[in-house]
Protein backbone atom coordinates (compact mmCIF):
# COMPACT_ATOMS: atom_id res chain seq x y z
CA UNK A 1 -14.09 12.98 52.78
CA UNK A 2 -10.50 11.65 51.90
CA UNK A 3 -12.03 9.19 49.77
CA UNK A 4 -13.51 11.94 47.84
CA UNK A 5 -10.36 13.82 47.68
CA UNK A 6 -8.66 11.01 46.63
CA UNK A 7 -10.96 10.04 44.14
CA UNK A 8 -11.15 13.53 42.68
CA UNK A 9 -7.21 13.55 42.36
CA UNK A 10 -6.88 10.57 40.26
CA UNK A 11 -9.58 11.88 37.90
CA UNK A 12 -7.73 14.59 37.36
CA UNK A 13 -4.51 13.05 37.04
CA UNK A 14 -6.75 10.49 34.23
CA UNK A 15 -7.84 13.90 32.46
CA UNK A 16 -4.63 15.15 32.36
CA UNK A 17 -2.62 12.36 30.69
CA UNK A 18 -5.59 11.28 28.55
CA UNK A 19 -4.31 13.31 25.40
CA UNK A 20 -0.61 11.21 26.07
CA UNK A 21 -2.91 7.73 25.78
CA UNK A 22 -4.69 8.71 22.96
CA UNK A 23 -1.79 9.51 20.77
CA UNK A 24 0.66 6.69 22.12
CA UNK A 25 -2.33 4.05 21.11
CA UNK A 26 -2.80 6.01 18.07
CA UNK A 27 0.74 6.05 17.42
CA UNK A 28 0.94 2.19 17.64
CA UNK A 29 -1.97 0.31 16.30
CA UNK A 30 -3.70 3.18 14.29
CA UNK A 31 -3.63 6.39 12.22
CA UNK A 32 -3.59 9.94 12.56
CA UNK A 33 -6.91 11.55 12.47
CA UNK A 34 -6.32 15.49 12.87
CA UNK A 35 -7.26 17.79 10.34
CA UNK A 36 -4.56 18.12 6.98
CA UNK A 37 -3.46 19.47 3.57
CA UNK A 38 -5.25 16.79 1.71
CA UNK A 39 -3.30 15.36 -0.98
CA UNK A 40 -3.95 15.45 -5.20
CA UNK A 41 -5.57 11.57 -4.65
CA UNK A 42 -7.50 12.91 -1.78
CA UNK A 43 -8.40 15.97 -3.19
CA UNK A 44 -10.35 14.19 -6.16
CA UNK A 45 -12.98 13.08 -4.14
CA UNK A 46 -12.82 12.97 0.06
CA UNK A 47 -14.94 15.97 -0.33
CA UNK A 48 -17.72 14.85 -1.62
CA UNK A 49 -20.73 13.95 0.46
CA UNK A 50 -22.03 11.69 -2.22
CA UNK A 51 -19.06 9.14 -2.47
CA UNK A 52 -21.36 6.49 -1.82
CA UNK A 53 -24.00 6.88 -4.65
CA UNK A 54 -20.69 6.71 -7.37
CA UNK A 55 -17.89 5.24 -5.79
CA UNK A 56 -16.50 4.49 -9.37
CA UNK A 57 -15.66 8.31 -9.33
CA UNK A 58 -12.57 6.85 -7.63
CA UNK A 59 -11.26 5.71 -10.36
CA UNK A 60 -11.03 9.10 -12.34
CA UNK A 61 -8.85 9.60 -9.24
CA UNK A 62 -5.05 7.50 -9.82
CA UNK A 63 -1.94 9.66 -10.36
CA UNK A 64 1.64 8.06 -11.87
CA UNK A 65 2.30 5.04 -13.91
CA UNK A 66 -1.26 3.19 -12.44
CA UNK A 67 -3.30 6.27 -13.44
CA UNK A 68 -5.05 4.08 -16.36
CA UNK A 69 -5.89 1.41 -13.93
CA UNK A 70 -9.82 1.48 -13.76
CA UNK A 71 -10.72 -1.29 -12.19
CA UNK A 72 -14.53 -2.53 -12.12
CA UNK A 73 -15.22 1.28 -13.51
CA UNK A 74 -17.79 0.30 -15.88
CA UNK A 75 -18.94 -2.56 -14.29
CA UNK A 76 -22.11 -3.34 -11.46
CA UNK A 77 -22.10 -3.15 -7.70
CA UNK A 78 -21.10 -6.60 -6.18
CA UNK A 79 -21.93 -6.78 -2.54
CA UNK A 80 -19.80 -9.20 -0.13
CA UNK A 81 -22.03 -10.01 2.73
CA UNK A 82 -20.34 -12.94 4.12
CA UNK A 83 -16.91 -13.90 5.35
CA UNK A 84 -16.87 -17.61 4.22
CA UNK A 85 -14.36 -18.42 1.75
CA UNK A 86 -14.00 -21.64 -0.38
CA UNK A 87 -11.34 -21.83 -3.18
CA UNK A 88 -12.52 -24.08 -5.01
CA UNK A 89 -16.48 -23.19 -5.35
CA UNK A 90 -16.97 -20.03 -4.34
CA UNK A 91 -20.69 -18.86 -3.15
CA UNK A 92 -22.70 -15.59 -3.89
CA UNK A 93 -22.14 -13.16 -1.17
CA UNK A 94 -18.39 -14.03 -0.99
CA UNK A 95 -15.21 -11.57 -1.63
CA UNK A 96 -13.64 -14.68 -3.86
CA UNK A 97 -17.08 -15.62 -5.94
CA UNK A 98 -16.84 -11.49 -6.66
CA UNK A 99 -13.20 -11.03 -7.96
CA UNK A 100 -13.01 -14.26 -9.97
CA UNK A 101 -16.17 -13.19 -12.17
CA UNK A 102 -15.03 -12.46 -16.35
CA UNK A 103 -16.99 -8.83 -16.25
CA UNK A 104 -15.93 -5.98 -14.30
CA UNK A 105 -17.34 -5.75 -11.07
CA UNK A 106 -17.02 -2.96 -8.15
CA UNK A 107 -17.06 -5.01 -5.03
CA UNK A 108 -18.25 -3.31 -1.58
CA UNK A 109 -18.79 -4.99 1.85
CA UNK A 110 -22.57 -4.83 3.37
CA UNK A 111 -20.61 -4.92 6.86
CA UNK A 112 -17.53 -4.92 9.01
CA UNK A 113 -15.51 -8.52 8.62
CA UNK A 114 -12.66 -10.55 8.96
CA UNK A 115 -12.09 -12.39 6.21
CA UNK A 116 -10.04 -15.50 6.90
CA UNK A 117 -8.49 -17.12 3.36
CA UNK A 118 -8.75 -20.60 3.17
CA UNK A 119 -6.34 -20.22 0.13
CA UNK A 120 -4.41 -17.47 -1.80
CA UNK A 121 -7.04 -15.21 -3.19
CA UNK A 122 -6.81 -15.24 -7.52
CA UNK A 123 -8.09 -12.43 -8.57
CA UNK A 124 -9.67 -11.64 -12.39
CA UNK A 125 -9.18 -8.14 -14.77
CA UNK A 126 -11.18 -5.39 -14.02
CA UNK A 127 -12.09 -5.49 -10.51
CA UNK A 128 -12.24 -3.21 -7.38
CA UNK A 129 -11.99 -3.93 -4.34
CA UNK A 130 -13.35 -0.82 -2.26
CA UNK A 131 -13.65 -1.24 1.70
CA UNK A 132 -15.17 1.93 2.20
CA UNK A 133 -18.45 2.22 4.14
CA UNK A 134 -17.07 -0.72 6.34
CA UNK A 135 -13.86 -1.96 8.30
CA UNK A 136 -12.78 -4.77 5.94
CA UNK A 137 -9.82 -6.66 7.16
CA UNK A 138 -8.27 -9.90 4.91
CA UNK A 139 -5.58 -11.39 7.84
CA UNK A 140 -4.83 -14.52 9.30
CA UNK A 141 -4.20 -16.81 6.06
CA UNK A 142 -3.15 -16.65 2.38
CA UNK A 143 -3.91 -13.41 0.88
CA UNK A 144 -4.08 -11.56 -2.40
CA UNK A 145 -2.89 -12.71 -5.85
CA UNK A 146 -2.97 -10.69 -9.05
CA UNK A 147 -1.47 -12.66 -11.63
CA UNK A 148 -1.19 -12.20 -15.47
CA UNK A 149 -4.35 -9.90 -15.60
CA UNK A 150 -4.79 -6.02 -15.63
CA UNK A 151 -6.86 -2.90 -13.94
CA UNK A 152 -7.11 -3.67 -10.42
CA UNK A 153 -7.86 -1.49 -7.70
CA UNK A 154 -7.68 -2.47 -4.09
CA UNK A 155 -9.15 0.47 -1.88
CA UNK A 156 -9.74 0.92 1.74
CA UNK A 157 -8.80 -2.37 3.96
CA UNK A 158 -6.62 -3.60 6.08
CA UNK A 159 -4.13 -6.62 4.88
CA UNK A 160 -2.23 -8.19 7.69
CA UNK A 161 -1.00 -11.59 9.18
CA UNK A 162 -0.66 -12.84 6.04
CA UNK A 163 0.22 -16.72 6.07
CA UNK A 164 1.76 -18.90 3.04
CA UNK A 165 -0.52 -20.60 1.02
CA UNK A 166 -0.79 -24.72 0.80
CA UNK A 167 -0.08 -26.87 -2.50
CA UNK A 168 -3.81 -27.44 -3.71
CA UNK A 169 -6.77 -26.43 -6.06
CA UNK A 170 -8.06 -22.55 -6.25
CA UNK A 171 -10.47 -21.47 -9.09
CA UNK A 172 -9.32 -18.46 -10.48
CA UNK A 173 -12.42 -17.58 -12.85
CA UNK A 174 -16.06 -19.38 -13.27
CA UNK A 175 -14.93 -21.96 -15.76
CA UNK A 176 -11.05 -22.89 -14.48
CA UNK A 177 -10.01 -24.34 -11.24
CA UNK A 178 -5.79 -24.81 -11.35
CA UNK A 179 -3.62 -26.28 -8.91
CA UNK A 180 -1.56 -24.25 -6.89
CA UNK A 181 2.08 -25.06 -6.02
CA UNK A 182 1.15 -22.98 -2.64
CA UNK A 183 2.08 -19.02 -2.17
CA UNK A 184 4.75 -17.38 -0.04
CA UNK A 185 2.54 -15.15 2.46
CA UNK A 186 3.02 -11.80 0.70
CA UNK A 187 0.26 -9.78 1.52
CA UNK A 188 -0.39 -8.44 -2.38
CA UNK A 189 1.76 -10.10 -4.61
CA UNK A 190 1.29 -8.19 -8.30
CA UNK A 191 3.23 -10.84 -10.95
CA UNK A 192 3.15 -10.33 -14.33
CA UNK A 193 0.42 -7.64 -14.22
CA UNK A 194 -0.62 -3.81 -15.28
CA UNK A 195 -2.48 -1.70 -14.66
CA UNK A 196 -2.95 -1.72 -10.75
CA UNK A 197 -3.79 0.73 -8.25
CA UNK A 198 -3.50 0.03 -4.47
CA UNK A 199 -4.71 2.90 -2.30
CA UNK A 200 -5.64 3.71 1.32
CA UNK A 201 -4.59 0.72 2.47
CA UNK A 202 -3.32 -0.76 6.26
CA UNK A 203 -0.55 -3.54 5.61
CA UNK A 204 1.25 -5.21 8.47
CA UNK A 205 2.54 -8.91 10.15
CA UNK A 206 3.02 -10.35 6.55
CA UNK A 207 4.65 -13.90 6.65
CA UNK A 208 7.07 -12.80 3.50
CA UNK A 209 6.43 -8.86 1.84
CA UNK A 210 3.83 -6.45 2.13
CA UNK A 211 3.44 -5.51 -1.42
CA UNK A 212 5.61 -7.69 -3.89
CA UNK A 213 5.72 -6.02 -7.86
CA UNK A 214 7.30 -8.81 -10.07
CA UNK A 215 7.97 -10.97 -13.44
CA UNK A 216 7.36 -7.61 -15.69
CA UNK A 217 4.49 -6.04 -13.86
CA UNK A 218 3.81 -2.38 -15.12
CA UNK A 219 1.72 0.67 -14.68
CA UNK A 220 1.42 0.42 -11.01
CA UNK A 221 0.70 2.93 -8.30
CA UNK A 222 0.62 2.55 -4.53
CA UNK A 223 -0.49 5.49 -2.42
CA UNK A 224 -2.11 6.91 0.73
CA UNK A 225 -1.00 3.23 2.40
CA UNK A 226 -0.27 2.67 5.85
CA UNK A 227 2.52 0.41 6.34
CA UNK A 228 3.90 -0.95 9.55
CA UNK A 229 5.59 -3.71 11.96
CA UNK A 230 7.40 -5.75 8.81
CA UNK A 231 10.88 -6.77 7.48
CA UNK A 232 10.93 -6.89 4.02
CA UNK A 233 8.19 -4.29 3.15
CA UNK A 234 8.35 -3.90 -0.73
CA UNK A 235 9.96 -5.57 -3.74
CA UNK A 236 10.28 -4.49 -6.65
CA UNK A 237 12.04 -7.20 -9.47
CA UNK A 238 11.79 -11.12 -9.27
CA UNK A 239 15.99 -11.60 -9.02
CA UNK A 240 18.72 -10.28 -10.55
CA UNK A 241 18.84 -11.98 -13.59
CA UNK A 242 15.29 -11.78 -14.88
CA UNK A 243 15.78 -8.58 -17.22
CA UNK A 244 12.10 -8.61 -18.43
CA UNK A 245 11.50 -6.52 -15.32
CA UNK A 246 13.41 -3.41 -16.82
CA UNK A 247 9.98 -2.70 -18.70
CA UNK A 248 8.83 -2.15 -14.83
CA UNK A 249 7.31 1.18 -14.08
CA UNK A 250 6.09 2.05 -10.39
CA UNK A 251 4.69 5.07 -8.69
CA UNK A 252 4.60 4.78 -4.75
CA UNK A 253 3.54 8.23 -3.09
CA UNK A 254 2.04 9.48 -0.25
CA UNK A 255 2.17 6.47 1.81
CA UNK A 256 3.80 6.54 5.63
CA UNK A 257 6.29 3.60 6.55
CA UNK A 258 5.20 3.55 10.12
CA UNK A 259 7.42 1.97 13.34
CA UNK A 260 8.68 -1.64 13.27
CA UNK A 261 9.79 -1.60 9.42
CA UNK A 262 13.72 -3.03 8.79
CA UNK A 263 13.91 -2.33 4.83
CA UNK A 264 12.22 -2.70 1.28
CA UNK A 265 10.69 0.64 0.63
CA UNK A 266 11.24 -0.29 -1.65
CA UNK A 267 13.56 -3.10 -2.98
CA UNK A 268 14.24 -1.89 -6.66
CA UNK A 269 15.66 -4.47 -9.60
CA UNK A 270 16.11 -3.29 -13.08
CA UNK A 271 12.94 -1.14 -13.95
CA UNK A 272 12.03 2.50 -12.75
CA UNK A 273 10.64 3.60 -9.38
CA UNK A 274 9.59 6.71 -8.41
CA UNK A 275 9.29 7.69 -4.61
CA UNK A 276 7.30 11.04 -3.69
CA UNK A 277 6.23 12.33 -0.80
CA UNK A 278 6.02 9.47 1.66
CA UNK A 279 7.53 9.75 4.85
CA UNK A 280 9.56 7.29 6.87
CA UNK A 281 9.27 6.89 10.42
CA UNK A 282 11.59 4.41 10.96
CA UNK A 283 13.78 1.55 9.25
CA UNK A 284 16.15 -0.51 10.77
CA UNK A 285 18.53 -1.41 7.86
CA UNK A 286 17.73 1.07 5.32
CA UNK A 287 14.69 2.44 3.42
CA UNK A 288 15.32 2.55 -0.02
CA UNK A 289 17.14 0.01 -1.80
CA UNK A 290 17.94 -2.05 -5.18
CA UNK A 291 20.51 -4.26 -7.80
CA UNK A 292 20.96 -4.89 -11.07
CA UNK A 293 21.00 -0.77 -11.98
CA UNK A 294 17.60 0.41 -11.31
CA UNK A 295 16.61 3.98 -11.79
CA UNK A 296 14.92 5.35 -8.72
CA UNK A 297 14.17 9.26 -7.89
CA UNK A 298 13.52 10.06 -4.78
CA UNK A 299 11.40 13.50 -4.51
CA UNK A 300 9.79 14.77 -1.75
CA UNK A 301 10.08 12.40 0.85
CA UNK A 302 10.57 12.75 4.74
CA UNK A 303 13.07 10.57 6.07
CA UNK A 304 13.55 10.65 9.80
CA UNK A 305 16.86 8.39 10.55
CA UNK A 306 16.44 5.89 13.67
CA UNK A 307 17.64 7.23 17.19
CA UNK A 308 20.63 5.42 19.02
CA UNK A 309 21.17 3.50 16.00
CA UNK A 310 23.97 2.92 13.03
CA UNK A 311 21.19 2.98 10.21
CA UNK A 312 21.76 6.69 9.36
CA UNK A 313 21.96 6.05 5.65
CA UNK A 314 18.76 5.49 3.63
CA UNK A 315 19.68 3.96 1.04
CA UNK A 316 21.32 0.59 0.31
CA UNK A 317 22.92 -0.97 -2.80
CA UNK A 318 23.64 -4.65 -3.68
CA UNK A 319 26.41 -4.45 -5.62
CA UNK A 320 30.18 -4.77 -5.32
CA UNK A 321 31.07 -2.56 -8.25
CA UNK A 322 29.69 -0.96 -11.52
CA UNK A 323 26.56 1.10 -8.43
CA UNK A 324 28.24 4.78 -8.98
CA UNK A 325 26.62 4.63 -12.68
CA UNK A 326 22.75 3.85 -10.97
CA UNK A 327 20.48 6.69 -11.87
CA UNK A 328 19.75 7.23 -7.68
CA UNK A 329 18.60 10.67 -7.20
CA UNK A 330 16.87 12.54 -4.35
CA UNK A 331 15.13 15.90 -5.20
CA UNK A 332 13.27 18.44 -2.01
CA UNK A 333 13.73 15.62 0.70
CA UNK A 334 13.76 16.21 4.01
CA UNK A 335 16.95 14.25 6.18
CA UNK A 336 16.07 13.95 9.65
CA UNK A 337 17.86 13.20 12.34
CA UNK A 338 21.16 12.29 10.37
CA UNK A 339 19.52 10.50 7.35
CA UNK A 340 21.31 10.96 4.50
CA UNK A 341 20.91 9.90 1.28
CA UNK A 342 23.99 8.50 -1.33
CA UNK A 343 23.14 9.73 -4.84
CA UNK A 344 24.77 7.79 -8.42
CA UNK A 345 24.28 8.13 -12.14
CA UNK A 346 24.63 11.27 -14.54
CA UNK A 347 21.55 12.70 -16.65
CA UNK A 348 18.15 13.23 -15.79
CA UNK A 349 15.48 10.70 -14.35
CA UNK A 350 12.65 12.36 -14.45
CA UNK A 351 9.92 9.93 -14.68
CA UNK A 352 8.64 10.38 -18.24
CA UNK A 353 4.47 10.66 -17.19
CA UNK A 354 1.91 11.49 -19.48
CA UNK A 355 0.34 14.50 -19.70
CA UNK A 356 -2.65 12.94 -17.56
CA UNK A 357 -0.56 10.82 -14.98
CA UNK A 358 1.75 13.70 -14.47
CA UNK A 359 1.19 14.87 -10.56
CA UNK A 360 2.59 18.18 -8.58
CA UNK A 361 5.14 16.85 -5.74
CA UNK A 362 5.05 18.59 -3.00
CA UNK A 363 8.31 19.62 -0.94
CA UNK A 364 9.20 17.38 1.75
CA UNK A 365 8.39 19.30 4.16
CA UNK A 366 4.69 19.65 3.87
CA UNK A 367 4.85 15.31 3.65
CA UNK A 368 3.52 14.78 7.30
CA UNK A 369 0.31 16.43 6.47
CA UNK A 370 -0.11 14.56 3.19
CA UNK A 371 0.38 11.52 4.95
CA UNK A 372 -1.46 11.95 7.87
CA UNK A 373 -4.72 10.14 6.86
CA UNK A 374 -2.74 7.26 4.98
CA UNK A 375 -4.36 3.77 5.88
CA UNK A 376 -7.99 2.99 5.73
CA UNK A 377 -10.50 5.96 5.83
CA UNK A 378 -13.35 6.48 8.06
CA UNK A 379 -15.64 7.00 5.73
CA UNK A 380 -19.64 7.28 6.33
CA UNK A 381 -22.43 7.26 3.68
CA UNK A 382 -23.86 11.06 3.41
CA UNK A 383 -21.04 12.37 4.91
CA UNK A 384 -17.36 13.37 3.56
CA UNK A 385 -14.58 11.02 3.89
């Protein structure tokens, strides 16, 4: 009978902290799943049942400087049903045979898979990459390239563990294999490209940045990511003295910056950033940051400051003199926790959108329901994401 007791009292005790252990793990390794205010990407098209029968309806769907990125929009169904990768002759079936193809393709995963690299993947113009339907994760080796081409979308997997690439051969369409001088371990690096959309992404563990934007790359958006347990987490700008990336345009909303992130979120050099409601759980050097005079406006955010820690200030400038003329602006964000934010420059800095990649910013305040589903969706055929 004590035995039973006993037993009965530590199932109860189990019931009653289960709620704690669900949300700690969730906290840590995955994403929030409760219901929310979905936000103007979401809202184009997580309601509808039939996702699956024209998943190029996500294209309609961009907001900001990437909103012209289509992708493989007009393009066929490519189906990745293996996890083998060779860089130099790629097989049917594979994710690299799919995005080195001349026409536009929209390429979808048959299953759940790890894909492993062998080298950095080169991707071609006009492609989509869309995990939904499956858990699609590209870890443990080089990772994604998008180099002097345009309208690329990468939906809906997870991009972590990212490893430098080696010196050697990678074919980067049907009819040219190049040698390589080998890549840094950036999980997407985006270099002298337009036109790209990155969305609903997980990004983590990356041997150099998370998402690197450089060498005059334009018209790109980054939303609804998850990104988490990283130093340098976004750059913006190749160096300080390569002015061709003042033509740089960038959009980066409704993303969360989850624990274990020091700084880069961005990294700005020379060309234009605007930050809207993403929220910041945590940095450990600063959040937002740049040289050589960018413009960034941050609007909307939620910045909660670190506890027990000296890191108050959220943003960071590399310069000794000359920063007080910086167009650095912060509009409706929400300082938590002592955050505050150092503001520079005289007139406006609006961003300067189009009449169709013009978006409504929320306050800050509503930013942890916008960004509560950021990261990889559960999404099942038939049903709403």
């Amino acid at each position: 009978m004590a035995n039973i007791s006993l037993l009965l009292l530590l199932l109860c005790i189990l019931a009653y902290n289960a709620p704690t252990l669900q949300a700690a793990y969730a906290s840590s390794y995955s994403y929030d799943t409760k219901p929310t205010t979905k936000n103007v990407v979401d809202s184009c098209w997580r309601s509808n049942t039939n996702w699956a029968r024209n998943r190029q309806a996500l294209a309609n769907c961009a907001v900001g400087f990437g909103k012209d990125a289509i992708g493989g929009k007009y393009g066929r169904i490519y189906v990745v049903t293996t996890s083998f990768d060779d860089p130099i002759n790629p097989k049917p079936g594979t994710l690299r045979y799919g995005v080195i193809q001349t026409q536009p393709l929209w390429i979808v995963f048959a299953k759940d898979m790890v894909i492993t690299l062998k080298n950095e993947l080169i991707m071609n113009s006009f492609k989509t990459i869309d995990g939904r339907g499956a858990k699609v994760e590209i870890a443990y080796g080089p990772c994604i390239t998008v180099q002097g081409i345009s309208h690329v979308i990468i939906h809906g997997i997870s991009i972590h563990d990212c490893k430098p690439g080696k010196s050697g051969v990678v074919r980067s369409t049907p009819t040219h294999v190049g040698r390589r001088l080998g890549c840094d371990g950036d999980s997407i690096s985006i270099f002298a490209s337009s036109h790209v959309w990155v969305d609903h992404c997980f990004l983590a563990h990356g041997a150099d940045g998370l998402i690197d934007i450089t060498h005059a790359s334009t018209a790109v958006t980054v939303t609804n990511n998850y990104f988490s347990q990283h130093d340098k987490v976004m750059l913006l700008g190749h160096n300080d003295k390569f002015t061709a990336d003042k033509i740089m345009k960038v959009t980066i909303a409704f993303n969360r910056f989850g624990a274990g992130l020091i700084e880069r979120m961005p990294r700005v050099r020379f060309g234009y950033a605007h930050v809207a409601n993403n929220r910041y759980d945590e940095w450990k050097m600063y959040a937002i940051g740049g040289s050589a005079n960018p413009t960034i406006f941050s609007e909307g955010n939620y910045f909660i400051a670190p506890e027990n820690h000296d890191a108050k200030q959220v943003t960071k400038r590399e310069a000794y003199d000359g920063w007080k003329s910086w167009k650095w602006r912060s509009s409706n964000d929400v300082l938590q926790n002592g955050a505050y934010f150092i503001q520079s420059g005289w007139g406006s800095c609006y961003p300067m959108y189009t009449r169709t990649q013009k978006f409504k910013v929320s306050p800050g305040s509503m930013v942890p329901a916008l960004t509560s589903n950021a990261g990889p969706l559960h999404c099942i055929v038939g049903k709403a994401c």
